[in-house]
N, C-alpha and C. Protein backbone atom coordinates (compact mmCIF):
# COMPACT_ATOMS: atom_id res chain seq x y z
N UNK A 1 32.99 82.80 -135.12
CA UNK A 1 31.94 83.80 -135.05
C UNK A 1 30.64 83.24 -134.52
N UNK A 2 30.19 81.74 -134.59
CA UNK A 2 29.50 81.07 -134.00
C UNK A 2 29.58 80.05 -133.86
N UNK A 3 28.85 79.12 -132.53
CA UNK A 3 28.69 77.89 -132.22
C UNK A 3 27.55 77.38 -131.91
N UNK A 4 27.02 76.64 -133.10
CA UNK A 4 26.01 75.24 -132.99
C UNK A 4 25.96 74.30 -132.72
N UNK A 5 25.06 74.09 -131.59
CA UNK A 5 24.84 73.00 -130.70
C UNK A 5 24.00 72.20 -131.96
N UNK A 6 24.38 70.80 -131.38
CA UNK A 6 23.71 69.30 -131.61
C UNK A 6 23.43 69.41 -133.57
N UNK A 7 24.58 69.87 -134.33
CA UNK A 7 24.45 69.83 -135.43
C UNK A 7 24.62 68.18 -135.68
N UNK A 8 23.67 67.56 -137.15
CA UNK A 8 24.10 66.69 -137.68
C UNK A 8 25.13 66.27 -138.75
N UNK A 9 26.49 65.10 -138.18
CA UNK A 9 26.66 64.96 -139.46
C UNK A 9 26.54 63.57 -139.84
N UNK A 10 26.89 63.61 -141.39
CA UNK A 10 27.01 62.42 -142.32
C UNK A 10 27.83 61.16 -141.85
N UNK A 11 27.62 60.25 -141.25
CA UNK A 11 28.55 59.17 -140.83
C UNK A 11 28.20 57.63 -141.91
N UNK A 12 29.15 57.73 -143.12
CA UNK A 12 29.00 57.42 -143.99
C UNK A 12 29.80 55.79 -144.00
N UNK A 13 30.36 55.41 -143.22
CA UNK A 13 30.66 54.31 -142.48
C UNK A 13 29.68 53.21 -142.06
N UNK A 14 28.94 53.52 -141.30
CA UNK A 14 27.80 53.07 -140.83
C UNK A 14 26.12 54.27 -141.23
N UNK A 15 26.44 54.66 -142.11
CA UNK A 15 25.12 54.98 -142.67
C UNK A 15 23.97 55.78 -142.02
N UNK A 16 24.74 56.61 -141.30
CA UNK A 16 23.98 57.39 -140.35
C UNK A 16 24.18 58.82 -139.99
N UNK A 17 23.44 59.05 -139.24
CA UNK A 17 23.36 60.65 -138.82
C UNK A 17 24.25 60.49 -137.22
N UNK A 18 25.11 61.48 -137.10
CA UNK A 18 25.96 61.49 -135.88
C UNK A 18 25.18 62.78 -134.82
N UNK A 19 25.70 63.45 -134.03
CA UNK A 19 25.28 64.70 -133.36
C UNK A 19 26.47 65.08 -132.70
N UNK A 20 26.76 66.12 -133.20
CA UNK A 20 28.34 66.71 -133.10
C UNK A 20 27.98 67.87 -131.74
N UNK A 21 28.23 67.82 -130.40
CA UNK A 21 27.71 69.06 -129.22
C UNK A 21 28.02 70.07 -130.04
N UNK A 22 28.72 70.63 -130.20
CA UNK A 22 29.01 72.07 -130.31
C UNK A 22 29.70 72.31 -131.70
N UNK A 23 29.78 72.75 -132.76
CA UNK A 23 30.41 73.23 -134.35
C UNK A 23 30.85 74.02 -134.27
N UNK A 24 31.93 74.82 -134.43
CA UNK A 24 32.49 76.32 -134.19
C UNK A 24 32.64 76.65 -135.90
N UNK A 25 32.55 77.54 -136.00
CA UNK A 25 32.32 78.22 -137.10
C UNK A 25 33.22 79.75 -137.21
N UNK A 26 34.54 79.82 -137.74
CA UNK A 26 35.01 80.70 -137.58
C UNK A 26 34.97 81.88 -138.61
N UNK A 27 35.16 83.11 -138.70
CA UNK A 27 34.84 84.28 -139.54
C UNK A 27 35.65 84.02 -140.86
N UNK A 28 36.58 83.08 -141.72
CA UNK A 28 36.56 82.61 -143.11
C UNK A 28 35.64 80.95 -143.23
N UNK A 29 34.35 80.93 -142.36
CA UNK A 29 34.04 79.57 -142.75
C UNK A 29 34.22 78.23 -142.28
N UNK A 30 35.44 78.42 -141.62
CA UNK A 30 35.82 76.85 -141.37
C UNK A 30 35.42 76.79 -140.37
N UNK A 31 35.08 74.75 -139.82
CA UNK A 31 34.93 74.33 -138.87
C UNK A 31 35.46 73.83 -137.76
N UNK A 32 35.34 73.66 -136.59
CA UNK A 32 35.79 72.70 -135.83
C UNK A 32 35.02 72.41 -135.02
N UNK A 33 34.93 71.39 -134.04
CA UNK A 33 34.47 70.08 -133.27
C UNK A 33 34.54 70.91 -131.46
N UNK A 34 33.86 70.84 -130.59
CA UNK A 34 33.66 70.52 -129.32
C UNK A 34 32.70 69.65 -129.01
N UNK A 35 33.54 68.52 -128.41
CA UNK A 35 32.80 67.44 -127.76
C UNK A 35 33.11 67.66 -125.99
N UNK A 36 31.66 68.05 -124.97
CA UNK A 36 31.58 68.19 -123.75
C UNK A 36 30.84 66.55 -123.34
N UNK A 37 31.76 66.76 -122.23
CA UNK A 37 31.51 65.62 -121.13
C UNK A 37 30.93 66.36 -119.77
N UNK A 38 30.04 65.70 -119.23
CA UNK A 38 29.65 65.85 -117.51
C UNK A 38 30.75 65.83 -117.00
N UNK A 39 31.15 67.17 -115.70
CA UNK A 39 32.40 67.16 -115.05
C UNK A 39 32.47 65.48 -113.85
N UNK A 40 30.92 65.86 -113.60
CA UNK A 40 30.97 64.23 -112.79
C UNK A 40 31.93 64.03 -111.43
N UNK A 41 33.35 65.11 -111.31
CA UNK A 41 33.98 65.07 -110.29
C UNK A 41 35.21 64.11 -110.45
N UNK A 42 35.08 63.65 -111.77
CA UNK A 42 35.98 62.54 -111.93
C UNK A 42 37.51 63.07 -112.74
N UNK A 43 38.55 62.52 -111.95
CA UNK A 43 39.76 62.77 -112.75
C UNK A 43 39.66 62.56 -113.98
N UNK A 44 40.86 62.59 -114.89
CA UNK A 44 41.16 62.21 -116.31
C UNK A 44 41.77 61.28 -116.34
N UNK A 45 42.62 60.84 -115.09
CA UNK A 45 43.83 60.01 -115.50
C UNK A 45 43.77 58.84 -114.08
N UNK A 46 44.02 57.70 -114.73
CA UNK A 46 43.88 56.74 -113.52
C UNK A 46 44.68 57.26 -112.46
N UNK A 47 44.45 56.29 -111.02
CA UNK A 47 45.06 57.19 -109.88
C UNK A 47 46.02 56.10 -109.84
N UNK A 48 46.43 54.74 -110.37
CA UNK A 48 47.13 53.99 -110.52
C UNK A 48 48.00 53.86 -111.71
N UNK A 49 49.56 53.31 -111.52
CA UNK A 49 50.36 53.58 -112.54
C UNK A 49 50.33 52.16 -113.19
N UNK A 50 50.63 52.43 -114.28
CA UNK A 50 50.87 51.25 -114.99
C UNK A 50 52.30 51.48 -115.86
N UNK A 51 52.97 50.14 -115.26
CA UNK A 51 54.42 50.63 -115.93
C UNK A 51 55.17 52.01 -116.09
N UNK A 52 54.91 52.46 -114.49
CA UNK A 52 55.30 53.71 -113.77
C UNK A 52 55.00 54.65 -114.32
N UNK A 53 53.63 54.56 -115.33
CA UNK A 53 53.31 56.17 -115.92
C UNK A 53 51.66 56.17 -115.48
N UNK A 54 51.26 56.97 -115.16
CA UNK A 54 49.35 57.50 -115.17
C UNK A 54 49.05 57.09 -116.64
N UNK A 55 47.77 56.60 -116.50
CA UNK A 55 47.30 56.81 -117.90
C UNK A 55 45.68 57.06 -117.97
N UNK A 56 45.51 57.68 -119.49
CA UNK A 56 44.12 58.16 -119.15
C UNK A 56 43.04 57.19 -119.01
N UNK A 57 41.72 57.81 -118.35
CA UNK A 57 40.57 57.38 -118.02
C UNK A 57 40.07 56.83 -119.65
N UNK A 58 39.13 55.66 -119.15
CA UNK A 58 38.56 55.04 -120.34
C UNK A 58 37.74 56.26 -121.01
N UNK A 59 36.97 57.23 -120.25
CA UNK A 59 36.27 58.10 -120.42
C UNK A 59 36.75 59.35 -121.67
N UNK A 60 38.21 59.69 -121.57
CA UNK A 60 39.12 60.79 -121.67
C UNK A 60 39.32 59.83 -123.26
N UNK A 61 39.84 58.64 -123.37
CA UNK A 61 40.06 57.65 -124.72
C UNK A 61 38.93 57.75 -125.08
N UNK A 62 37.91 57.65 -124.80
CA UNK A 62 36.19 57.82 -125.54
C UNK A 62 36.09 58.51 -126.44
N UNK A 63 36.08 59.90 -125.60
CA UNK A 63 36.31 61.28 -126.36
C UNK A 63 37.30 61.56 -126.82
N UNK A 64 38.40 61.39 -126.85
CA UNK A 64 38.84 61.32 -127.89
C UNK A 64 38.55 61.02 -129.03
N UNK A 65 38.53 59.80 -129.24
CA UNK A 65 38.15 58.60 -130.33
C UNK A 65 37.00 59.31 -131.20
N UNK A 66 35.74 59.83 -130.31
CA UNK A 66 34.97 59.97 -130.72
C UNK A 66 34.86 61.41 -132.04
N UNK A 67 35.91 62.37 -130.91
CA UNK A 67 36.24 63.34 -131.64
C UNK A 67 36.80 63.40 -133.33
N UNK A 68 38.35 62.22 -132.57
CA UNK A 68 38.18 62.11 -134.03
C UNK A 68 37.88 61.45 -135.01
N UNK A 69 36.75 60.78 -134.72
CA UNK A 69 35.99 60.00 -135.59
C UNK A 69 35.16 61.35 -136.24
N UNK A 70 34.26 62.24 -135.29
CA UNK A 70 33.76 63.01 -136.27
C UNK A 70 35.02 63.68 -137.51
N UNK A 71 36.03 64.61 -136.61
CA UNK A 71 37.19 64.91 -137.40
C UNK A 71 37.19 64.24 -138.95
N UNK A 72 36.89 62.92 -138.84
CA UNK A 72 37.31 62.05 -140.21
C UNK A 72 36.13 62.06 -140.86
N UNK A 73 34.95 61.53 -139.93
CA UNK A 73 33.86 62.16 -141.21
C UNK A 73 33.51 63.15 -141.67
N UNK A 74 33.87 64.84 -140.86
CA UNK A 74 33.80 66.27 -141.63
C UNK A 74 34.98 65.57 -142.70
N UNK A 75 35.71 65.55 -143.24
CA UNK A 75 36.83 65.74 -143.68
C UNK A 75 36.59 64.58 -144.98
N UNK A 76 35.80 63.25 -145.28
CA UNK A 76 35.46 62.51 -146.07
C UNK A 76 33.99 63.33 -146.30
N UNK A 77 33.68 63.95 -145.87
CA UNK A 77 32.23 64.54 -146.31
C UNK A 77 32.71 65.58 -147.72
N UNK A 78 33.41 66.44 -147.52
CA UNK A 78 33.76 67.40 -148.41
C UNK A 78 33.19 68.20 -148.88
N UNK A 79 33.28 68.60 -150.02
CA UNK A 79 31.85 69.78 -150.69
C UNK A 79 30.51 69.38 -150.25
N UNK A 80 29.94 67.38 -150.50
CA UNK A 80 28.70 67.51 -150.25
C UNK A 80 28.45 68.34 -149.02
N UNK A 81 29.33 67.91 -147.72
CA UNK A 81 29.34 68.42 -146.53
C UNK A 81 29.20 69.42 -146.20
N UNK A 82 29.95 70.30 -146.82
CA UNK A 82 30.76 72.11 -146.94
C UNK A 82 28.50 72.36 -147.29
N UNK A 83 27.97 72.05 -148.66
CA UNK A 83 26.91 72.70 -149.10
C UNK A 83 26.10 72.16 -148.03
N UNK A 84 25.93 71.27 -147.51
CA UNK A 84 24.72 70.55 -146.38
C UNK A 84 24.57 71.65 -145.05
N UNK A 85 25.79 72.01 -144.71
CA UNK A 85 25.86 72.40 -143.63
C UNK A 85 26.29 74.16 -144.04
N UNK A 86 26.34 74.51 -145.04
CA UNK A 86 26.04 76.24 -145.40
C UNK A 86 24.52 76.34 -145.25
N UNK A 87 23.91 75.35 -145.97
CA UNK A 87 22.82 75.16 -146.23
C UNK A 87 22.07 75.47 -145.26
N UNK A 88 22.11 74.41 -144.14
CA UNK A 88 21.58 74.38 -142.53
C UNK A 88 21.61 75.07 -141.45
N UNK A 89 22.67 75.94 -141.73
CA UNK A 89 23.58 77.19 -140.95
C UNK A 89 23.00 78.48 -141.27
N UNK A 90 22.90 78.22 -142.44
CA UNK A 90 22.40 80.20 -143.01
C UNK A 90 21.82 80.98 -142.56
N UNK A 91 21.05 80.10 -142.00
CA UNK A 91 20.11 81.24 -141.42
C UNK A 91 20.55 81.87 -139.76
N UNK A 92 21.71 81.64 -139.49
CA UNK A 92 22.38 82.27 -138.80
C UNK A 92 23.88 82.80 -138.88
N UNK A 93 23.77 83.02 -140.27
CA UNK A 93 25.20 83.22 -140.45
C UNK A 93 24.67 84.51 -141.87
N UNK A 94 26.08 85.30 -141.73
CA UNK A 94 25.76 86.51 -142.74
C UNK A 94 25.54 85.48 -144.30
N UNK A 95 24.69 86.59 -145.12
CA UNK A 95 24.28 86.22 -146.27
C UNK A 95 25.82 85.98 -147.21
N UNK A 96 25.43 84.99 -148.12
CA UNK A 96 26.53 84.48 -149.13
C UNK A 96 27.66 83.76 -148.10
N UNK A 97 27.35 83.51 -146.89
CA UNK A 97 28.66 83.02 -146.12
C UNK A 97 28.78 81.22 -146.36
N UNK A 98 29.68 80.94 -146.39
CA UNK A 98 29.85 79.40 -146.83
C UNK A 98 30.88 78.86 -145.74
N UNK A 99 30.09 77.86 -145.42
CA UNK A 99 30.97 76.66 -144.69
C UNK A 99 32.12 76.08 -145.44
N UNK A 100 33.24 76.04 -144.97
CA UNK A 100 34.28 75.04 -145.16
C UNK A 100 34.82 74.24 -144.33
N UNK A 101 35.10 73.05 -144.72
CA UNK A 101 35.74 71.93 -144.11
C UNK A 101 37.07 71.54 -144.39
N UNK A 102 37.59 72.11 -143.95
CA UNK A 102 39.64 72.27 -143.66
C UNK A 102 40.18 71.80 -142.94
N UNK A 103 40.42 70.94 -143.03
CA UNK A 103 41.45 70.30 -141.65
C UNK A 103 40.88 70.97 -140.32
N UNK A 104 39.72 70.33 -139.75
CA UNK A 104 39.16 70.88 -138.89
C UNK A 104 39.21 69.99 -137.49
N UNK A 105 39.43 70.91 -136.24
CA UNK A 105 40.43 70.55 -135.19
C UNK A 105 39.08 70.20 -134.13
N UNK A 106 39.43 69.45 -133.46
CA UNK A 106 38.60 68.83 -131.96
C UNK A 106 39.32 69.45 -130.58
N UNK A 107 38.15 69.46 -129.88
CA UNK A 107 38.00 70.08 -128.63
C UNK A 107 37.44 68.85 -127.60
N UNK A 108 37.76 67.92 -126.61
CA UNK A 108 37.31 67.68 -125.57
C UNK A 108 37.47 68.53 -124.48
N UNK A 109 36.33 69.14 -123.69
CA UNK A 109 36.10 69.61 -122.36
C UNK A 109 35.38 68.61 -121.47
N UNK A 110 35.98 68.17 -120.58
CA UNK A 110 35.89 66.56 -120.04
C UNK A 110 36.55 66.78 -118.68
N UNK A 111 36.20 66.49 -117.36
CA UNK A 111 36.82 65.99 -116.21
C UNK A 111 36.97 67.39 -115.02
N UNK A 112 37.88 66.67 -114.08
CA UNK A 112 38.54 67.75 -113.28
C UNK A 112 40.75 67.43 -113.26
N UNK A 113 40.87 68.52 -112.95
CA UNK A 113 42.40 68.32 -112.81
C UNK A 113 42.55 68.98 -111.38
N UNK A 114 42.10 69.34 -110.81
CA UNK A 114 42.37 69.71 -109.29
C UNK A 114 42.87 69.08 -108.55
N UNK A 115 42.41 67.81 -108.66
CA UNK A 115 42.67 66.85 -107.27
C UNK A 115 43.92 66.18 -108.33
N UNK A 116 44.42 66.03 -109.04
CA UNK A 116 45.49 65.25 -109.71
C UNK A 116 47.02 65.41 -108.72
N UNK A 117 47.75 64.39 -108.80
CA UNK A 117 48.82 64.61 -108.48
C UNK A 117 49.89 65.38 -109.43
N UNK A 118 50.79 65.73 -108.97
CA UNK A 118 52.31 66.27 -109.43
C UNK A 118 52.27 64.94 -111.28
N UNK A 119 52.77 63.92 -110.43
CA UNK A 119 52.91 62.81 -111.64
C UNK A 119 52.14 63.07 -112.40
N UNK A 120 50.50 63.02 -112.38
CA UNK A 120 49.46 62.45 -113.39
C UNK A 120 48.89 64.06 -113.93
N UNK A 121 49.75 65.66 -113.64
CA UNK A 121 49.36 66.45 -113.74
C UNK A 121 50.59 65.94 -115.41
N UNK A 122 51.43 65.97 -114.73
CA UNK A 122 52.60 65.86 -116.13
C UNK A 122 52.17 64.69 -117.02
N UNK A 123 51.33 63.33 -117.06
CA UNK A 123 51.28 62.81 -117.60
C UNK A 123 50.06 62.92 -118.23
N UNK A 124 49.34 63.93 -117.77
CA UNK A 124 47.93 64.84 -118.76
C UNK A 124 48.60 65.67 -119.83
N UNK A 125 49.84 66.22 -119.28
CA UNK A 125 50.51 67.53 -120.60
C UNK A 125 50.93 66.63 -121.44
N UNK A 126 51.52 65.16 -121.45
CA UNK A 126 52.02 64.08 -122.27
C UNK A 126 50.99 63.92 -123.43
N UNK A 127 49.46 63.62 -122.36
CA UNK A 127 48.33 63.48 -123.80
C UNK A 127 48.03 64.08 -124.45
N UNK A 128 48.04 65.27 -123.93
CA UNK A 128 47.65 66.47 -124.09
C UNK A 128 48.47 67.39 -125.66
N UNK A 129 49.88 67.16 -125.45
CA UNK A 129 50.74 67.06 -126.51
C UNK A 129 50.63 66.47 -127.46
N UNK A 130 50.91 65.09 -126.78
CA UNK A 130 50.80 64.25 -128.44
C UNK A 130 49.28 63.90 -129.31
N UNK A 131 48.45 64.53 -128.84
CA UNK A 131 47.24 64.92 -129.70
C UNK A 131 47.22 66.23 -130.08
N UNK A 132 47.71 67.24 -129.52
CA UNK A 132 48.12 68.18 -130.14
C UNK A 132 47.71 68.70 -131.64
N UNK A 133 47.24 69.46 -132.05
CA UNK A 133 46.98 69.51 -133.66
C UNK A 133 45.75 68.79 -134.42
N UNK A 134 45.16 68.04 -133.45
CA UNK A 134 44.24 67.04 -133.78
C UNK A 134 42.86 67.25 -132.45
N UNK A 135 43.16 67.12 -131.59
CA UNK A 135 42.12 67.06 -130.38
C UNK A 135 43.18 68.22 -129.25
N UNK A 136 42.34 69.22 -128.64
CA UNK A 136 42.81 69.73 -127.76
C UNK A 136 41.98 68.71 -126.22
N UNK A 137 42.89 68.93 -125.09
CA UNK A 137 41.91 68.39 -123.97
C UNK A 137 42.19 69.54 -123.12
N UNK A 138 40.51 69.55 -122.40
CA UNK A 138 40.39 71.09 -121.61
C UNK A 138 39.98 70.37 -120.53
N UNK A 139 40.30 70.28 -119.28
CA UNK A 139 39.80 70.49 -118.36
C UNK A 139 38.41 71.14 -117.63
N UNK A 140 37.42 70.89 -116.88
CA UNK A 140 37.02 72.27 -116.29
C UNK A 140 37.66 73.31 -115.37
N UNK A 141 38.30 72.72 -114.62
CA UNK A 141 39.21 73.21 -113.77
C UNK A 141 39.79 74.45 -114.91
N UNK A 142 40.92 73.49 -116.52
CA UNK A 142 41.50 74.59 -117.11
C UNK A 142 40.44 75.56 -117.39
N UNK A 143 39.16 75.55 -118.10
CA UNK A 143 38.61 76.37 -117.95
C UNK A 143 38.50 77.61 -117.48
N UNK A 144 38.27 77.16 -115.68
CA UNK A 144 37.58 78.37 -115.04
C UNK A 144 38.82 78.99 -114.79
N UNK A 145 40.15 78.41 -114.67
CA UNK A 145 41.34 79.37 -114.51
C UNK A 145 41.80 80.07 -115.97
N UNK A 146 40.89 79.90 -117.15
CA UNK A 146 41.35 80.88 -118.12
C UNK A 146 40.50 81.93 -117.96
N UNK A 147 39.23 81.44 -117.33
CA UNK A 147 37.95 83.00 -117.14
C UNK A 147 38.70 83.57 -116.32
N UNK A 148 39.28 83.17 -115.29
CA UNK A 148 39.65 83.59 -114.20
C UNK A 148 41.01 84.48 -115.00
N UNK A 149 41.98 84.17 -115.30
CA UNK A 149 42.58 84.81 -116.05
C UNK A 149 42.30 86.14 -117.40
N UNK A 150 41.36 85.95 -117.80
CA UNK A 150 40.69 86.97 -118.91
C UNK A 150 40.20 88.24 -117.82
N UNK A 151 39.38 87.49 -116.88
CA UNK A 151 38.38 88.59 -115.74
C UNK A 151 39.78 89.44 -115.10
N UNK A 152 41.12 88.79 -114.75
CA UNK A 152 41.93 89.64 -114.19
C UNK A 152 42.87 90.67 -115.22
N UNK A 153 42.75 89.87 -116.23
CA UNK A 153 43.56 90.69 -117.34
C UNK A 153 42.28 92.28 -117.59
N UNK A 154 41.10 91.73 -117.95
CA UNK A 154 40.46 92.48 -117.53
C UNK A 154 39.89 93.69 -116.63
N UNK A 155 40.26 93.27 -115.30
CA UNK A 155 39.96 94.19 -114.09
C UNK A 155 41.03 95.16 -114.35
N UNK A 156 42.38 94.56 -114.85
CA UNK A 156 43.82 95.33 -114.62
C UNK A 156 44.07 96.67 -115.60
N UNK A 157 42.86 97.05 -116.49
CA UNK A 157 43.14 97.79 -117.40
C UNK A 157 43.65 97.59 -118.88
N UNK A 158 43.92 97.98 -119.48
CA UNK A 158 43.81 97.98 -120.54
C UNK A 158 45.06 96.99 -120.93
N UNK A 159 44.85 96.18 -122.12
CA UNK A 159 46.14 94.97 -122.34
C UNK A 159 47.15 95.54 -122.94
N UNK A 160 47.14 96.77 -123.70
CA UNK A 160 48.08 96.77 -124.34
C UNK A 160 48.42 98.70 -123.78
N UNK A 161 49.81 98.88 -123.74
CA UNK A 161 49.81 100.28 -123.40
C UNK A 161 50.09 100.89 -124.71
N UNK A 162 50.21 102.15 -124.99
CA UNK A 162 50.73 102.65 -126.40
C UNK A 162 51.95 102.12 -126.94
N UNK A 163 51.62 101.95 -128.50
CA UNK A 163 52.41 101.32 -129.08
C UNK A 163 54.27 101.92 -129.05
N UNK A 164 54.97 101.00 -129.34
CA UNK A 164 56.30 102.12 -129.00
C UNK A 164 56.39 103.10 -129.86
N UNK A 165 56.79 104.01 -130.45
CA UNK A 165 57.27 105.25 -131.36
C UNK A 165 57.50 104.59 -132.66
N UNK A 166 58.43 103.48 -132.61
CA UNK A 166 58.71 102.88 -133.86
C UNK A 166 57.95 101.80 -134.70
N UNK A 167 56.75 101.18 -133.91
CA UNK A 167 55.78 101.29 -134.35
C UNK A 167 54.87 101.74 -135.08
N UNK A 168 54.78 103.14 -133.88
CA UNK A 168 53.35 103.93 -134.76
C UNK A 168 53.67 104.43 -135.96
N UNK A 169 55.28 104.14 -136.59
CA UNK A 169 55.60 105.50 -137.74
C UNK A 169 55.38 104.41 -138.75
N UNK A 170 55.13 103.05 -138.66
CA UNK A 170 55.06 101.96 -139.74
C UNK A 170 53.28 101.90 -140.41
């Protein structure tokens, strides 16, 4: 229901205040993570193989890492966390609404995939997978082909046609 830029959190490791880009805040409370990178023009994935597979940019491992490093400190923060950040939030969020911290998921939006090859397109869905559940990785490229996709689903009329008969009688 909303997203706050440059929230702080608790990085209780090293004793400090972090700055998380973006907090998503969904309509029961809970959180999750977008960490944005400069598109810069730069792939994700080296243009050289190593032991005949692509692998990602030092850049793409960054963010990651970084992601889920916050990931681990929402998640060791807990209630103090949950009240710090209701606390800090409220005033843009409906009255009595409370933050929770649930197994809360990361977002890198980082790079281009355009210019990628065939190989290093399949060996992005590889990373892409096995972080899965933990860090999503977005493209800009994926991006503008999901606007691009919404705007045509859009133009085309309505998404859903009437429900079938056996439906509507439930």
């Amino acid at each position: 229901i909303k997203a706050f830029t440059e929230v702080r959190l608790w990085d209780a490791d090293a004793s400090t205040w972090r700055g998380i880009d973006i907090l998503l805040v969904d309509a029961c409370g809970n959180v999750d993570v977008i960490e944005i990178k400069k598109p810069l023009g730069k792939p994700i994935m080296l243009p050289v193989r190593y032991r005949d597979h692509h692998l990602p940019m030092r850049d793409l491992v960054g963010a990651i890492g970084q992601v889920t490093h916050y990931l681990r400190h929402l998640n060791r923060w807990g209630l103090a966390g949950e009240d710090y950040l209701t606390q800090l939030l409220s005033i843009d969020l409906p009255p009595s609404f409370r933050i929770r911290i649930i197994n809360p998921l990361g977002i890198v939006i980082m790079g281009r995939s355009n210019t990628l090859s065939e190989a290093q397109g399949r060996e992005v869905e590889v990373v892409r997978r096995d972080s899965k559940g933990i860090v999503d990785i977005i493209t800009y490229d994926d991006l503008l082909a999901r606007l691009q996709a919404v705007l045509d689903q859009l133009r085309s009329g309505p998404a859903l046609s009437a429900a079938p008969a056996t439906l509507q009688a439930e």
